[in-house]
Protein backbone atom coordinates (compact mmCIF):
# COMPACT_ATOMS: atom_id res chain seq x y z
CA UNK A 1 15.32 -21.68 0.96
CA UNK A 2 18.22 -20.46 -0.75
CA UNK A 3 21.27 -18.21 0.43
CA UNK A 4 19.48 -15.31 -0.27
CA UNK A 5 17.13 -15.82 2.24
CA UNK A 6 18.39 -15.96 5.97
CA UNK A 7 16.34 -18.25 7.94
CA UNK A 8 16.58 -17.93 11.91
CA UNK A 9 14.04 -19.84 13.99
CA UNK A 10 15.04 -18.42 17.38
CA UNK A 11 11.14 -17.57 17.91
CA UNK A 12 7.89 -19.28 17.16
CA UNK A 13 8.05 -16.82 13.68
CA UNK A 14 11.51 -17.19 13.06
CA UNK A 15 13.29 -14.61 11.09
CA UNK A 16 13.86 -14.44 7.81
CA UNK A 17 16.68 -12.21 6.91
CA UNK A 18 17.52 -10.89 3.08
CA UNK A 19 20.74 -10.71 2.48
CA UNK A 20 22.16 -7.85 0.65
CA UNK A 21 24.82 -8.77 -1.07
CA UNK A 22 22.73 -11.55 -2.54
CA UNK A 23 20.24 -8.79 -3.60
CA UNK A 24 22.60 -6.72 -5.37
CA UNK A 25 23.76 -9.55 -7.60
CA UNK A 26 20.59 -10.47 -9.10
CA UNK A 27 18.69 -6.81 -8.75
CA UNK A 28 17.01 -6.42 -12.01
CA UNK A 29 16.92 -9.91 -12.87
CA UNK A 30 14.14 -12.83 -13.28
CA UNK A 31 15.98 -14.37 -10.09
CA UNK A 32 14.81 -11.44 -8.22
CA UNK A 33 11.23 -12.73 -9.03
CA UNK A 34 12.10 -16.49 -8.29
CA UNK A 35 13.15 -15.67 -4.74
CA UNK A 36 10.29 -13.25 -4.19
CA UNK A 37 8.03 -16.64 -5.43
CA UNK A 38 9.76 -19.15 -2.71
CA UNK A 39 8.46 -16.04 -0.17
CA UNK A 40 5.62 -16.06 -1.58
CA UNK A 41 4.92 -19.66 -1.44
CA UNK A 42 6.36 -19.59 2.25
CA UNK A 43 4.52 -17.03 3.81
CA UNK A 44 1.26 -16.66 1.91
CA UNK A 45 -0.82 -18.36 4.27
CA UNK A 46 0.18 -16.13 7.22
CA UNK A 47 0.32 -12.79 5.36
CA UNK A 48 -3.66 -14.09 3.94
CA UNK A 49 -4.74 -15.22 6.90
CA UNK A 50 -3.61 -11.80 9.09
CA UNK A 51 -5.36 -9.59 6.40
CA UNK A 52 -8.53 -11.41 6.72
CA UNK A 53 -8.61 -11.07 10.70
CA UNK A 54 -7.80 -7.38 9.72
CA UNK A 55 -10.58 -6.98 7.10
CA UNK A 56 -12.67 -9.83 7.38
CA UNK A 57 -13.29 -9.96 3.58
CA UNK A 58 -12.15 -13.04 2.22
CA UNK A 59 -11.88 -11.41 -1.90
CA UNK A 60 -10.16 -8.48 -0.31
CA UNK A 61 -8.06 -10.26 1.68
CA UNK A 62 -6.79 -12.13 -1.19
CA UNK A 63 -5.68 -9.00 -3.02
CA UNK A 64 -4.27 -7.46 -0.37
CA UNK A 65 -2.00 -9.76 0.41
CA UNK A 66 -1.03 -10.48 -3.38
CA UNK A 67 -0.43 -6.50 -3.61
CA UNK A 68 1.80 -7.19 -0.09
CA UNK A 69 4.22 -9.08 -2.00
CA UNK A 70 3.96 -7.27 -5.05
CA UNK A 71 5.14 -4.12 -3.02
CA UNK A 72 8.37 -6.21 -1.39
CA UNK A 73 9.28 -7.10 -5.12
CA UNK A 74 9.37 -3.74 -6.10
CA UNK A 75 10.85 -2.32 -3.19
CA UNK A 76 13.60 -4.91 -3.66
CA UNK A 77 13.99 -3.87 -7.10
CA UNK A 78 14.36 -0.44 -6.41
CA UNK A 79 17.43 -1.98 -3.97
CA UNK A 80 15.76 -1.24 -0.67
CA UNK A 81 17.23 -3.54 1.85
CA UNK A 82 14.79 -4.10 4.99
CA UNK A 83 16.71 -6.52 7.12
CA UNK A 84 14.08 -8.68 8.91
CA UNK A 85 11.75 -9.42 6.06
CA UNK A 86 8.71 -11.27 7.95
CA UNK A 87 7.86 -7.85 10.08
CA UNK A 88 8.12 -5.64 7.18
CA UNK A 89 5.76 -8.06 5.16
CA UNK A 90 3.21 -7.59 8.53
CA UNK A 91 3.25 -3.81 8.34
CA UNK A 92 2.75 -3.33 4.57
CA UNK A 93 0.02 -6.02 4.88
């Protein structure tokens, strides 16, 4: 994980915190898309695994949690800052 990503393991989840200054510098950029990959690759499992207790679908689950992501990168492009990343991820999903 790189500075743009906050981690805080306080809790069981841990936090992982965007930081915005971070996200302003490479807004628009194929480094946006790079760090919204290492989330990706980080939290995939979780974010899959929730939709499919949701749904029970295991195809659907799949693309909902691709379209989960897909939805942070372009609210991140559009320069929405969310804090807390992790819950936000949840509620989308």
């Amino acid at each position: 994980m790189s500075k743009f990503w906050s981690v805080s393991t306080s809790n069981e989840m841990g936090e992982l915190w965007l930081d915005r200054r971070a996200l302003l510098e490479i807004q628009g950029t194929s480094r946006l898309e790079q760090k919204v990959a290492e989330l990706f690759e980080l939290l995939r499992d979780p974010i899959y695994r929730y939709v499919c207790r949701l749904i029970g679908k295991i195809p659907e689950a799949e693309d909902l949690a691709q379209e989960t992501f897909l939805r942070l990168f372009d609210s991140l492009q559009k320069g929405h800052a969310m804090g807390n990343v992790r819950p936000w991820l949840y509620r989308v999903a």
